[in-house]
Protein backbone atom coordinates (compact mmCIF):
# COMPACT_ATOMS: atom_id res chain seq x y z
CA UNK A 1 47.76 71.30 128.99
CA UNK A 2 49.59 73.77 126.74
CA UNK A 3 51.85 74.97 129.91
CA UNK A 4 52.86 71.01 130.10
CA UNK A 5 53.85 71.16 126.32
CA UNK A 6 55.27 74.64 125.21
CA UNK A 7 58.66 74.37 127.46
CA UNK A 8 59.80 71.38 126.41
CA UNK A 9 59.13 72.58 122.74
CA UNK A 10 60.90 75.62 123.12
CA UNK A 11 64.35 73.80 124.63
CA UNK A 12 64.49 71.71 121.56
CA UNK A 13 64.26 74.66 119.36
CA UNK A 14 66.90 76.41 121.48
CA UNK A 15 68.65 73.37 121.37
CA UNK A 16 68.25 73.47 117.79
CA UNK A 17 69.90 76.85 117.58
CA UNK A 18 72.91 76.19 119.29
CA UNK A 19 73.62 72.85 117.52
CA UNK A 20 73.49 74.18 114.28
CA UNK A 21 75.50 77.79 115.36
CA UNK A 22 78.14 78.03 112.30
CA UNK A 23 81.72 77.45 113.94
CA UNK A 24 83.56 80.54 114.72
CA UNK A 25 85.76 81.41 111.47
CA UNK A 26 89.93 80.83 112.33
CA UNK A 27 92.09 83.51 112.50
CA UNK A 28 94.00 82.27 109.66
CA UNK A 29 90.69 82.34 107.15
CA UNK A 30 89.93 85.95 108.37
CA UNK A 31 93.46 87.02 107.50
CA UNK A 32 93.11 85.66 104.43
CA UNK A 33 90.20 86.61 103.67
CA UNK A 34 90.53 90.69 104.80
CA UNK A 35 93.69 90.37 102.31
CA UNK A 36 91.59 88.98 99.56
CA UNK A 37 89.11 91.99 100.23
CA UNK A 38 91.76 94.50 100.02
CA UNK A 39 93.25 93.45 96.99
CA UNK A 40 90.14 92.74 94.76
CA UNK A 41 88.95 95.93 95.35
CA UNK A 42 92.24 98.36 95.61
CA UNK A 43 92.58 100.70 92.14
CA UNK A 44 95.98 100.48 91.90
CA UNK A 45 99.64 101.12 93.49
CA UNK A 46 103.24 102.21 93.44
CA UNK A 47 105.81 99.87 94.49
CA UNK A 48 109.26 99.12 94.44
CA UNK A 49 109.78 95.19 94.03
CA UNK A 50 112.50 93.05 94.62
CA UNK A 51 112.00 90.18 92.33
CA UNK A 52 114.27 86.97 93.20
CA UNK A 53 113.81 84.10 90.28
CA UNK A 54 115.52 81.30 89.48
CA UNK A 55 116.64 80.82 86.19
CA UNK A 56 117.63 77.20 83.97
CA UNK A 57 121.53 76.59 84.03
CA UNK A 58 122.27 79.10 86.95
CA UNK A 59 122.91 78.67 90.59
CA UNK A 60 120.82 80.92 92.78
CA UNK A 61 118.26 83.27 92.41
CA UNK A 62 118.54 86.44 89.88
CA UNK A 63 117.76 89.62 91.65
CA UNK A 64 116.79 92.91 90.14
CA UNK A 65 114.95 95.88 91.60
CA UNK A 66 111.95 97.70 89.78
CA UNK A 67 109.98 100.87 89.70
CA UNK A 68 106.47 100.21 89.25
CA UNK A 69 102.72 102.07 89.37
CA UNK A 70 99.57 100.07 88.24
CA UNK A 71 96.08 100.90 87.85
CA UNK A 72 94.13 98.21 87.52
CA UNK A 73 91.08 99.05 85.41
CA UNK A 74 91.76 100.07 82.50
CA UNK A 75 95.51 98.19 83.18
CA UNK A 76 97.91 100.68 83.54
CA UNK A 77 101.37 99.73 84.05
CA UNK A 78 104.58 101.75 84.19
CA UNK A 79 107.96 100.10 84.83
CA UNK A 80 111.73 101.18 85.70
CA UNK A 81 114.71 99.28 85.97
CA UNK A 82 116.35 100.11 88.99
CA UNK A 83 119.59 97.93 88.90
CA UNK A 84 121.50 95.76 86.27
CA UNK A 85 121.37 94.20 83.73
CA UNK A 86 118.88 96.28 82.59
CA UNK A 87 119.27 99.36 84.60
CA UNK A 88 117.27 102.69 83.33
CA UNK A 89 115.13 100.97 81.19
CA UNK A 90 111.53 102.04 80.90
CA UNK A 91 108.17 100.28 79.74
CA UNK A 92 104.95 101.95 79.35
CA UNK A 93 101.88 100.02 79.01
CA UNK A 94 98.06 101.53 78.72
CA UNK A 95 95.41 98.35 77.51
CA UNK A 96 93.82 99.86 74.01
CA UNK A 97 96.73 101.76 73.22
CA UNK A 98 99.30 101.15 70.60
CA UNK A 99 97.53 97.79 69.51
CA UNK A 100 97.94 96.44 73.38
CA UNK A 101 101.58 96.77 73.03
CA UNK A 102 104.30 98.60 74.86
CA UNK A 103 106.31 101.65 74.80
CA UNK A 104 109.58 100.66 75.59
CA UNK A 105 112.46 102.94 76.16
CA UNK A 106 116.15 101.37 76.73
CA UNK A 107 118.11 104.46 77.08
CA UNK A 108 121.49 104.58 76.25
CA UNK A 109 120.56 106.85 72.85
CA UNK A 110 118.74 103.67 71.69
CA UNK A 111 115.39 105.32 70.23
CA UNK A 112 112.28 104.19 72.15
CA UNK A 113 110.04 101.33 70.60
CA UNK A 114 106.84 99.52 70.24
CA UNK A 115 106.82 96.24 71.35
CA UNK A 116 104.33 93.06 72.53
CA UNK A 117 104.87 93.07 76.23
CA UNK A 118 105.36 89.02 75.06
CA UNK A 119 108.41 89.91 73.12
CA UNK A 120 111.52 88.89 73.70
CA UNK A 121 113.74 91.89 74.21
CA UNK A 122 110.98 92.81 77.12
CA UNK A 123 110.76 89.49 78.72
CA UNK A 124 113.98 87.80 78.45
CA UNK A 125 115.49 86.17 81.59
CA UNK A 126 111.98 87.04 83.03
CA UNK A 127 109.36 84.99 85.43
CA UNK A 128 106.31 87.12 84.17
CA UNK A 129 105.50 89.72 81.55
CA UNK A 130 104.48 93.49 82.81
CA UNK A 131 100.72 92.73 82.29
CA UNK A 132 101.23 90.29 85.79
CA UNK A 133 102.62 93.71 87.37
CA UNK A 134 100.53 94.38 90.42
CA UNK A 135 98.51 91.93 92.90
CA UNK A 136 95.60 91.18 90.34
CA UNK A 137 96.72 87.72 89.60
CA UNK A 138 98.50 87.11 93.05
CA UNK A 139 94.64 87.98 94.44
CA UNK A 140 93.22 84.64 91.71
CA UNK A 141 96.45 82.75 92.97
CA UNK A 142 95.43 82.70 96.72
CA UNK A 143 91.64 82.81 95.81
CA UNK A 144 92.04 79.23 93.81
CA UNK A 145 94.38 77.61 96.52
CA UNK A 146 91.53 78.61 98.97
CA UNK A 147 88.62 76.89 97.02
CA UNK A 148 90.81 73.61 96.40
CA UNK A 149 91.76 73.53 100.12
CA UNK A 150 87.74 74.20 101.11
CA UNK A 151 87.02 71.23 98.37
CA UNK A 152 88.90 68.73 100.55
CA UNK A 153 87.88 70.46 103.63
CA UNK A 154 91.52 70.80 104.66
CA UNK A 155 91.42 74.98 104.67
CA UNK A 156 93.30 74.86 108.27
CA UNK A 157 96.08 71.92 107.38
CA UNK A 158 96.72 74.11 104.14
CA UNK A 159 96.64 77.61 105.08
CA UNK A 160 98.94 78.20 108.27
CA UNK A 161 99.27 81.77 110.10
CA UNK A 162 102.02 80.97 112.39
CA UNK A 163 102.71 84.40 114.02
CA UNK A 164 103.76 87.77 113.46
CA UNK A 165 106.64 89.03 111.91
CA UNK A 166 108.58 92.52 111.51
CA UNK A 167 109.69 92.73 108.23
CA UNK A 168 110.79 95.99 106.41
CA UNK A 169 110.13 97.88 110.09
CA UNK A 170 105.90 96.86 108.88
CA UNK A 171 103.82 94.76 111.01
CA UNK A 172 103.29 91.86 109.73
CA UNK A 173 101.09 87.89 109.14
CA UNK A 174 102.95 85.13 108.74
CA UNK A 175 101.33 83.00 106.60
CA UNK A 176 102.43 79.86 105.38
CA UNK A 177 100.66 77.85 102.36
CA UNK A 178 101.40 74.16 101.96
CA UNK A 179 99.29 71.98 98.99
CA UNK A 180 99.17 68.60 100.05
CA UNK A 181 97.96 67.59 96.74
CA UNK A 182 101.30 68.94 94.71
CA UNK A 183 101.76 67.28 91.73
CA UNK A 184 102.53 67.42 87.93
CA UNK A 185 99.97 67.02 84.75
CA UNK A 186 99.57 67.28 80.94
CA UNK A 187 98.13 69.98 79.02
CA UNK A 188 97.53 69.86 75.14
CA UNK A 189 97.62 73.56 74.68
CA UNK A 190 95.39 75.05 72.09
CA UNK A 191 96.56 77.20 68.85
CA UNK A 192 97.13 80.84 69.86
CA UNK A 193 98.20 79.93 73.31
CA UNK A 194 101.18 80.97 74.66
CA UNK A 195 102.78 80.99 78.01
CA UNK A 196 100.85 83.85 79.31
CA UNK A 197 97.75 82.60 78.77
CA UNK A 198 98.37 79.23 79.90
CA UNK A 199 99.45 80.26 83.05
CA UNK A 200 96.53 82.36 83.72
CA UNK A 201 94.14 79.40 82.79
CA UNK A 202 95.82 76.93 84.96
CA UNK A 203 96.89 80.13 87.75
CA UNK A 204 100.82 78.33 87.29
CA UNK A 205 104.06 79.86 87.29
CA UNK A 206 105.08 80.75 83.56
CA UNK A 207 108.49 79.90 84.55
CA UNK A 208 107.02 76.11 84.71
CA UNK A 209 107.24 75.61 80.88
CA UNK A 210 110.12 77.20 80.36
CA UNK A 211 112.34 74.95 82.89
CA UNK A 212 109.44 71.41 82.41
CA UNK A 213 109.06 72.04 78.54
CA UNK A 214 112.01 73.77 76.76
CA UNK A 215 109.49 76.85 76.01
CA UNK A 216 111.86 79.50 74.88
CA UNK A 217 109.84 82.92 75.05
CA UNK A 218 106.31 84.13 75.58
CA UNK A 219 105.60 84.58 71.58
CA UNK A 220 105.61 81.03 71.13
CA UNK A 221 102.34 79.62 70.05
CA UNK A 222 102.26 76.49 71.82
CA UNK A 223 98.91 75.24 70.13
CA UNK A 224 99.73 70.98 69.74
CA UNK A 225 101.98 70.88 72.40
CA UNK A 226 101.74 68.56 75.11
CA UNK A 227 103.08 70.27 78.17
CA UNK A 228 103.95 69.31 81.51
CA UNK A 229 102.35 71.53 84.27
CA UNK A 230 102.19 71.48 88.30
CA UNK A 231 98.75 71.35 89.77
CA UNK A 232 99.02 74.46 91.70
CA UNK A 233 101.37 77.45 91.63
CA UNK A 234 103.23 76.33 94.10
CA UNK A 235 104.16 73.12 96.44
CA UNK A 236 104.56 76.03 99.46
CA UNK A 237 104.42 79.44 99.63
CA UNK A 238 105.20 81.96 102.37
CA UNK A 239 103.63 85.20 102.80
CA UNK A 240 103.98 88.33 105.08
CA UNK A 241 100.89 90.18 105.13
CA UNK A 242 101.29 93.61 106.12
CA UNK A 243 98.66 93.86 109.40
CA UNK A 244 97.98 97.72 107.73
CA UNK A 245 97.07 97.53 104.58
CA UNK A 246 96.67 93.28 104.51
CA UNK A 247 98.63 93.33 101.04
CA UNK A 248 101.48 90.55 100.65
CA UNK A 249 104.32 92.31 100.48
CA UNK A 250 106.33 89.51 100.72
CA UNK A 251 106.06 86.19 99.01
CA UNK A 252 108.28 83.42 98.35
CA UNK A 253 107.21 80.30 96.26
CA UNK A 254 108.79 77.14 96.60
CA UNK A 255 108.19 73.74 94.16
CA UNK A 256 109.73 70.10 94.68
CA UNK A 257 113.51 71.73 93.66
CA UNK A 258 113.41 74.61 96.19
CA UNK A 259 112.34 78.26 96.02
CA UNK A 260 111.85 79.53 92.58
CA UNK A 261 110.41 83.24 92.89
CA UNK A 262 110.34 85.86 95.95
CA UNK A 263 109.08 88.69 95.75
CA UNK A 264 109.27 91.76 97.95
CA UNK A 265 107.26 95.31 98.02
CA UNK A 266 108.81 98.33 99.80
CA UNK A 267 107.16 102.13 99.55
CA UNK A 268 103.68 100.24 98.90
CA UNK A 269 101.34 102.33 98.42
CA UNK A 270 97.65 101.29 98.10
CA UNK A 271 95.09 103.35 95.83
CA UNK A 272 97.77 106.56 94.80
CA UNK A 273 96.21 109.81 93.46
CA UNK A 274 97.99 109.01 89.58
CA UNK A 275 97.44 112.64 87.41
CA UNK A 276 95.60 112.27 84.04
CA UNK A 277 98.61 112.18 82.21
CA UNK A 278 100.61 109.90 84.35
CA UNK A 279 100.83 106.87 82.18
CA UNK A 280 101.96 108.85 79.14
CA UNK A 281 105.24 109.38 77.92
CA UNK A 282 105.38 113.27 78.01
CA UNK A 283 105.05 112.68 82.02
CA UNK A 284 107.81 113.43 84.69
CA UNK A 285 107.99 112.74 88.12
CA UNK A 286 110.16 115.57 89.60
CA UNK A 287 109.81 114.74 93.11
CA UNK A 288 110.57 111.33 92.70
CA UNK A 289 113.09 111.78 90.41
CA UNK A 290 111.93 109.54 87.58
CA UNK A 291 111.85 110.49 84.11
CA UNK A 292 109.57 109.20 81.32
CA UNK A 293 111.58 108.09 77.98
CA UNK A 294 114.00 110.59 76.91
CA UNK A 295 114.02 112.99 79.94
CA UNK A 296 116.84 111.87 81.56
CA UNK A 297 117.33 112.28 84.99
CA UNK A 298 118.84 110.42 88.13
CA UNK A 299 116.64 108.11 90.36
CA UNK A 300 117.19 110.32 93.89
CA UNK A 301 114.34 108.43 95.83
CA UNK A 302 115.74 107.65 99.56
CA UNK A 303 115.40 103.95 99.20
CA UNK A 304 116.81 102.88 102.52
CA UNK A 305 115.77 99.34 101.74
CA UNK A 306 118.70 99.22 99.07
CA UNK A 307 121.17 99.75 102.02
CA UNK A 308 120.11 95.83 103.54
CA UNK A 309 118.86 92.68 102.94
CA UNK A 310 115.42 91.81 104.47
CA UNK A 311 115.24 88.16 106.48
CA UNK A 312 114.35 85.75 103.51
CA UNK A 313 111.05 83.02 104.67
CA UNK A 314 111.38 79.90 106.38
């Protein structure tokens, strides 16, 4: 009798197997998710970015080029203008230092000062302050955008990789981001809150309140304001993830009036060997030819980059 019965048992727990066999993960959640990985748990980085922004009352996007080398815990940042307006200028930044505020070094015999990375000599004409340098907040960015598309169950309609690309001579993911959902809302922002920290509570562009709300600079205190705030960061973004090192070294973020930021990473490199007294400013980087406020010398890096203009995203 129990030779009659087992088999058929047995096919309907095979059966049962199969049927309930999680579906193969796509191609465009595993490159996502690898470049998640990577960037929650890299240390830091050096970088030269091309940041493109667009600014209220002028045509275009604003380029300027910048030096940059993060660690990420405790936050480290140093930063060097490469080109105009602001060419030669140099912020140093080291959390618990100096009251959280930054040393900032103009050049130009102008002596070097303390300031809030919020002020406005630091962040005028600027998308972000220094404390976004880096791929910490680009990592919460992508990770939110992924758990409102899973919400709706629309991961593969929102995140797109449509192909490879060769961008910079790197190997790179296309990936393209599109929220369905894009829209605008109101936010009564508390007392103490400024742009900074509204933007990382809602993960939106800072540049939103200055061009939807008249915001003037990051030391406002907005507390009582009602302000006027996109859902997400962006209504479509484009990213080229490099296939190496799965970082985005290329994004481009576009809302309902067109694109409004694009950034670009050349010489990335991922988890750098930084000396104990790198992010001081008695330091000097003699190979690189960088000099830390008041030890003037000419940047001599061979930044072939500067010699063209990468393809822009579709």
């Amino acid at each position: 009798m129990f030779k009659k019965i087992i088999p058929p048992v047995l096919s309907v727990f095979l059966f049962a197997i199969v049927a309930f066999k999680p579906a193969p993960e796509s191609q465009t959640r595993t490159i996502i998710n690898k470049s998640l990985a990577a960037m929650a748990s890299h240390k830091g980085s050096t970088y030269t970015m091309r940041g493109s922004e667009r600014l209220v009352g002028r045509s275009g996007l604003r380029t300027a080029d910048i030096f940059t080398k993060v660690s990420v815990s405790p936050q480290k940042t140093y930063m060097k203008m490469i080109t105009d307006p602001n060419k030669g200028t140099e912020l140093l930044y080291v959390k618990g230092e100096r009251g959280d505020k930054a040393l900032v070094n103009a050049g130009k015999m102008i002596p070097t000062v303390t300031l809030s990375p919020f002020n406005g000599l630091v962040t005028k004409d600027q998308h972000h302050t220094m404390l976004s340098a880096g791929f910490a907040i680009v990592n919460k960015i992508i990770s939110e955008g992924v758990r409102k598309a899973d919400a709706q169950g629309k991961f593969d309609s929102v995140f797109r990789y449509v192909g490879d690309v060769t961008w910079n001579n790197r190997a790179c993911y296309k990936i393209i981001i599109e929220d369905p959902t894009y829209t605008y809302t109101t936010y009564k922002a508390q007392k103490g809150e400024n742009m900074y920290s509204v933007a990382l509570k809602f993960l939106v562009p800072e540049y939103s309140m200055v061009e939807l709300n008249g915001v003037k600079h990051f030391e406002e205190d907005l507390g009582g304001k009602t302000l006027k705030l996109p859902t997400s960061y962006a209504k479509k973004t484009v990213l080229y993830i490099d296939k190496q090192n799965l970082f985005p070294v290329f994004q481009e973020m576009t809302d309902d009036k067109g694109i409004f930021e694009r950034y670009e990473f050349y010489n990335l490199v991922i988890n750098p060997t930084f000396k104990s007294d790198e992010f001081t400013k008695d330091y000097s980087d003699t190979v690189l030819g960088f000099s830390f406020f008041g030890r003037q010398a000419d940047i001599k890096p061979p930044y072939e980059w500067l010699l063209h203009s990468p393809p822009a995203g579709e």
